[in-house]
N, C-alpha and C. Protein backbone atom coordinates (compact mmCIF):
# COMPACT_ATOMS: atom_id res chain seq x y z
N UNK A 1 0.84 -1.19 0.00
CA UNK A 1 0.00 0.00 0.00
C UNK A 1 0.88 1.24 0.00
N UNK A 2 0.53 2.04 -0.20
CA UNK A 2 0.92 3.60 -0.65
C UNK A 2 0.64 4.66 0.34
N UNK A 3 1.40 4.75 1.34
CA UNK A 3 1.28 5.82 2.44
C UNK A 3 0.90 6.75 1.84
N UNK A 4 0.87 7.30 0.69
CA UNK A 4 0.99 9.09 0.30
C UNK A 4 0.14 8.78 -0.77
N UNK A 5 -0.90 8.29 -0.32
CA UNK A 5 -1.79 7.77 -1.84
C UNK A 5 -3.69 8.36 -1.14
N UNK A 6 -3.65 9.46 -1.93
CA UNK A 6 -4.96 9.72 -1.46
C UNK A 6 -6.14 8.42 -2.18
N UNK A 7 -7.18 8.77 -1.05
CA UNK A 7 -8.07 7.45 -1.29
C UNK A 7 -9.68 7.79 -1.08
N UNK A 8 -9.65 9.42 -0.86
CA UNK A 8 -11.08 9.47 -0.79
C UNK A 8 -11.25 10.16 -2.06
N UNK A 9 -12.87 9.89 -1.96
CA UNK A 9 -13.28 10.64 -3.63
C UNK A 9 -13.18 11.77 -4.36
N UNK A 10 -13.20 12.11 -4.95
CA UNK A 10 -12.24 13.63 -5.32
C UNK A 10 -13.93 14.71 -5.47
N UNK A 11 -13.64 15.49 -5.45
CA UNK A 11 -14.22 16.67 -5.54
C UNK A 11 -14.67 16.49 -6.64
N UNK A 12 -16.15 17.13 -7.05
CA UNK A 12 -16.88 17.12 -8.55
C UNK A 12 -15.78 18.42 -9.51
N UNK A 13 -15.58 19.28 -8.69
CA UNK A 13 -14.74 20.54 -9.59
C UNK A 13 -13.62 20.04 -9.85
N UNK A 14 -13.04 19.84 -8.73
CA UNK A 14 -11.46 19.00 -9.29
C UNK A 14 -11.83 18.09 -10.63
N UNK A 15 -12.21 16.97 -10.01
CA UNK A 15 -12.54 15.91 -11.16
C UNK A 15 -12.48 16.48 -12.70
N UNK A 16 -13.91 17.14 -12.66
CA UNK A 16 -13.92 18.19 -14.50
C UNK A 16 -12.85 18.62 -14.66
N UNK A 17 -12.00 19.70 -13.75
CA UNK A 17 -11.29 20.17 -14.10
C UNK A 17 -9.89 19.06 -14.53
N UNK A 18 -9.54 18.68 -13.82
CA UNK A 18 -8.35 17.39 -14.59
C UNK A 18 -8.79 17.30 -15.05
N UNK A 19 -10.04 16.36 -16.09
CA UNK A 19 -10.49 16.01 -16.96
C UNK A 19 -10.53 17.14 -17.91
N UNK A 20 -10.90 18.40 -17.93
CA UNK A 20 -10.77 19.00 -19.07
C UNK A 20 -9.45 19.57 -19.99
N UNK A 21 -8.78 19.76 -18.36
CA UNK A 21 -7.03 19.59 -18.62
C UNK A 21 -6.42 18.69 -19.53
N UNK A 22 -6.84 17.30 -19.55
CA UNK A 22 -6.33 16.46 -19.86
C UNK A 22 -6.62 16.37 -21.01
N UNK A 23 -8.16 16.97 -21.46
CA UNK A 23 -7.86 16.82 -23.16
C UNK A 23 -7.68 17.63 -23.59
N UNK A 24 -7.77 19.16 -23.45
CA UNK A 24 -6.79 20.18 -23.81
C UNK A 24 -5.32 19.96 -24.01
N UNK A 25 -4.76 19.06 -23.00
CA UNK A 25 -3.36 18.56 -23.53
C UNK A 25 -2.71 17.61 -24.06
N UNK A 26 -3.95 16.70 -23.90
CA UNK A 26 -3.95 15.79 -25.23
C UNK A 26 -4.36 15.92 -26.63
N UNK A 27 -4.72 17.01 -27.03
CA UNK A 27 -5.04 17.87 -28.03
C UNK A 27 -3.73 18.44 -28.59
N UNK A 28 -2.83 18.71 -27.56
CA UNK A 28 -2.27 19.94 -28.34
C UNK A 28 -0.70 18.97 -28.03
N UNK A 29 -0.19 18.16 -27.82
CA UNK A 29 0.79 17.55 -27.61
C UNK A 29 2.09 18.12 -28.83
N UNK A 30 1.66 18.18 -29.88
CA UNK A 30 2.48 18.36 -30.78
C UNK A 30 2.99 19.49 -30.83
N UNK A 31 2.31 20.43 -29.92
CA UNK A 31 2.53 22.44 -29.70
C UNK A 31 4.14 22.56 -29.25
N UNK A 32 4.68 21.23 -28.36
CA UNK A 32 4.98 21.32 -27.06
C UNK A 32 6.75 21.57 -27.95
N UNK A 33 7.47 22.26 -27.82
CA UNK A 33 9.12 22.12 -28.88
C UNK A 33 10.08 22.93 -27.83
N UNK A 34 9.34 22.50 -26.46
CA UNK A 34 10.47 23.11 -25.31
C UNK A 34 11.19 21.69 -24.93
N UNK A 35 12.57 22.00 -24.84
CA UNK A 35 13.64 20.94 -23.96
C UNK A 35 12.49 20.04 -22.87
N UNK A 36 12.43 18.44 -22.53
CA UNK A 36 11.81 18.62 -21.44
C UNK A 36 12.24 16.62 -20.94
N UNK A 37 12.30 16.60 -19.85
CA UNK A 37 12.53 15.57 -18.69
C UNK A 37 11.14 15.10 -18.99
N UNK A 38 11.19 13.54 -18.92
CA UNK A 38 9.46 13.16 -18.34
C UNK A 38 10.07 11.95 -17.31
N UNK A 39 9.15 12.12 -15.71
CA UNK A 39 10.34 10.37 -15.22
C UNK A 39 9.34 10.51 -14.77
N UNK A 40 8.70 8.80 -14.51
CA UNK A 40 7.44 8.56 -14.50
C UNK A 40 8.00 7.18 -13.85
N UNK A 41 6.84 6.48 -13.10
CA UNK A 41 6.53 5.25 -12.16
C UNK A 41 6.53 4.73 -12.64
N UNK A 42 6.38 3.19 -13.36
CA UNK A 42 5.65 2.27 -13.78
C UNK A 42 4.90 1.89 -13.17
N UNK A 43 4.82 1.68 -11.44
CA UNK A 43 3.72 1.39 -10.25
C UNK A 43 2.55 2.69 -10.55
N UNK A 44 2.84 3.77 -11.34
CA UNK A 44 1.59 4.69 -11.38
C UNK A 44 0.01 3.99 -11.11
N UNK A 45 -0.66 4.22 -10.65
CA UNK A 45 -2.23 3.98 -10.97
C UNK A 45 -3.09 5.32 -11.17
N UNK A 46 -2.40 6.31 -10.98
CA UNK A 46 -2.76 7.25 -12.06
C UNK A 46 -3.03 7.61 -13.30
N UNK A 47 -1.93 7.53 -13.71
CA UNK A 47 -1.49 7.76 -15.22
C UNK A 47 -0.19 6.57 -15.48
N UNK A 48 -1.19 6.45 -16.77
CA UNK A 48 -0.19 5.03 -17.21
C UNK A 48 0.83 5.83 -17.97
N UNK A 49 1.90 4.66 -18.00
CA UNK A 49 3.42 5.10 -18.79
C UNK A 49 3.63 5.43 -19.94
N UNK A 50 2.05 5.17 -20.43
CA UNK A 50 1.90 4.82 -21.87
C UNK A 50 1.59 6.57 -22.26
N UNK A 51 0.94 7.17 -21.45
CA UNK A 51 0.95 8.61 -21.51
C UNK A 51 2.37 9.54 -21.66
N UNK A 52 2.39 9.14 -20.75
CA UNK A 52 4.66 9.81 -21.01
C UNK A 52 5.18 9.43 -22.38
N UNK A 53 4.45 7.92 -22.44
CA UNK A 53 5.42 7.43 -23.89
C UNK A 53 4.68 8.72 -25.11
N UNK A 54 3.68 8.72 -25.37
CA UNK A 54 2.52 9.70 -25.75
C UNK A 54 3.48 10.93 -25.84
N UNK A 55 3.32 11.53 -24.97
CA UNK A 55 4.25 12.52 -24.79
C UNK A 55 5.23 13.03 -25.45
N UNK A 56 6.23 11.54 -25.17
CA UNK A 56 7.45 11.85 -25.48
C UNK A 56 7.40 11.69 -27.05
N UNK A 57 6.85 10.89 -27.36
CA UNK A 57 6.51 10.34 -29.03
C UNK A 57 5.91 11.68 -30.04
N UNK A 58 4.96 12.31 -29.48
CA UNK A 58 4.02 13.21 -30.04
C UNK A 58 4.75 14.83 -30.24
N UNK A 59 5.73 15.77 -29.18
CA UNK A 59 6.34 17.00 -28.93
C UNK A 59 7.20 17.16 -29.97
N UNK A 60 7.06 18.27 -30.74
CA UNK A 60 7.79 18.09 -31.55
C UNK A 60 9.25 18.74 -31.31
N UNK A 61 9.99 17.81 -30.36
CA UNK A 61 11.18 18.46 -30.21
C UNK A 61 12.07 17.08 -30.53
N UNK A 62 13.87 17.37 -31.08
CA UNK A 62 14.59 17.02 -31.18
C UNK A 62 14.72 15.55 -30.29
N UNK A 63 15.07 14.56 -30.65
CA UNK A 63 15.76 13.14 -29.24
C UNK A 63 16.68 13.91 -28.81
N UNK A 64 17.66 14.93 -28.81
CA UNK A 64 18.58 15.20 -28.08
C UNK A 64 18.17 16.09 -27.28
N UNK A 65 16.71 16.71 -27.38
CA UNK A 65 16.20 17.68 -26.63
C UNK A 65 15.09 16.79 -25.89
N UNK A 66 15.47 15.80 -25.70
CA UNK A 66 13.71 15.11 -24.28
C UNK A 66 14.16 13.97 -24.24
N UNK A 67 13.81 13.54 -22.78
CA UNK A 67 14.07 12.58 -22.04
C UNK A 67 13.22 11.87 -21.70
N UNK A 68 13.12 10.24 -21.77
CA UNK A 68 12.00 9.91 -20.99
C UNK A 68 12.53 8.58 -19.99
N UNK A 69 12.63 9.25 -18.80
CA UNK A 69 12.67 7.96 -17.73
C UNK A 69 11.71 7.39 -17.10
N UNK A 70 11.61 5.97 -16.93
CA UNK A 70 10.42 5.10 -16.54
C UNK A 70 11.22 4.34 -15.16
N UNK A 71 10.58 4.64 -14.22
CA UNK A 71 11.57 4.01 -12.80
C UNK A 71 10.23 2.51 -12.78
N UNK A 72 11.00 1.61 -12.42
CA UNK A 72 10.58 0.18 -12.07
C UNK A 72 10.10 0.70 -10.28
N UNK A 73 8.87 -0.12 -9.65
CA UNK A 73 8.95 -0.15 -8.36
C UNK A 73 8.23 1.52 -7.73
N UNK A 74 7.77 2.59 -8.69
CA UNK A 74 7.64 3.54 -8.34
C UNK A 74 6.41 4.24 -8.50
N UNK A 75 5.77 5.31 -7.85
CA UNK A 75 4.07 5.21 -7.85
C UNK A 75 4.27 6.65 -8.71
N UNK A 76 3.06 7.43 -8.61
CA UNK A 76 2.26 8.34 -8.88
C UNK A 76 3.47 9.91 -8.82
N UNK A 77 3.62 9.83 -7.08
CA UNK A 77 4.41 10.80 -6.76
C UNK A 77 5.46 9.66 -5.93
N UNK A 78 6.60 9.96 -6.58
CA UNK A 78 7.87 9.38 -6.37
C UNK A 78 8.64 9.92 -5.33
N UNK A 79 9.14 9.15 -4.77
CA UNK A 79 10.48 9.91 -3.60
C UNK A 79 11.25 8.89 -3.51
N UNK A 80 13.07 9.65 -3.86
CA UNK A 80 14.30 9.14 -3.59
C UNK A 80 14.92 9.95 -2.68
N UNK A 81 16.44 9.59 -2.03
CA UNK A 81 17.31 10.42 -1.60
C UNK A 81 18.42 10.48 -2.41
């Protein structure tokens, strides 16, 4: 289980709002031609990896300009030292 894993139901405003977020920026993915990091969980139950891959696949920036790391073992919101 996931100490830092909220578990109650989300708010009706929140909710829409991510949701409308989300296809506004799944819409426009290809806008995106800034330098950019993506490091993502594979343990996500948020958002699957397959979104980052999305991401990284879709921006139209350079391979030498974006990164995409996928950590094994890691959730939603990540913490190392």
């Amino acid at each position: 289980s996931n100490p830092i894993k909220y578990i109650g139901k989300p708010r009706l405003a929140t909710a829409a709002t991510l949701f409308k977020s989300t296809v506004e920026l799944e819409s426009r993915m290809e806008e995106l031609e800034t330098p950019f990091l993506v490091i993502h969980g594979l343990g996500d139950v948020v958002t699957t990896p397959e979104a980052s891959r999305e991401l990284y696949n879709r921006a139209n920036v350079s391979e030498e300009n974006k990164k995409l790391i996928l950590l094994e073992d890691q959730w939603h919101g990540f913490l190392w030292a």
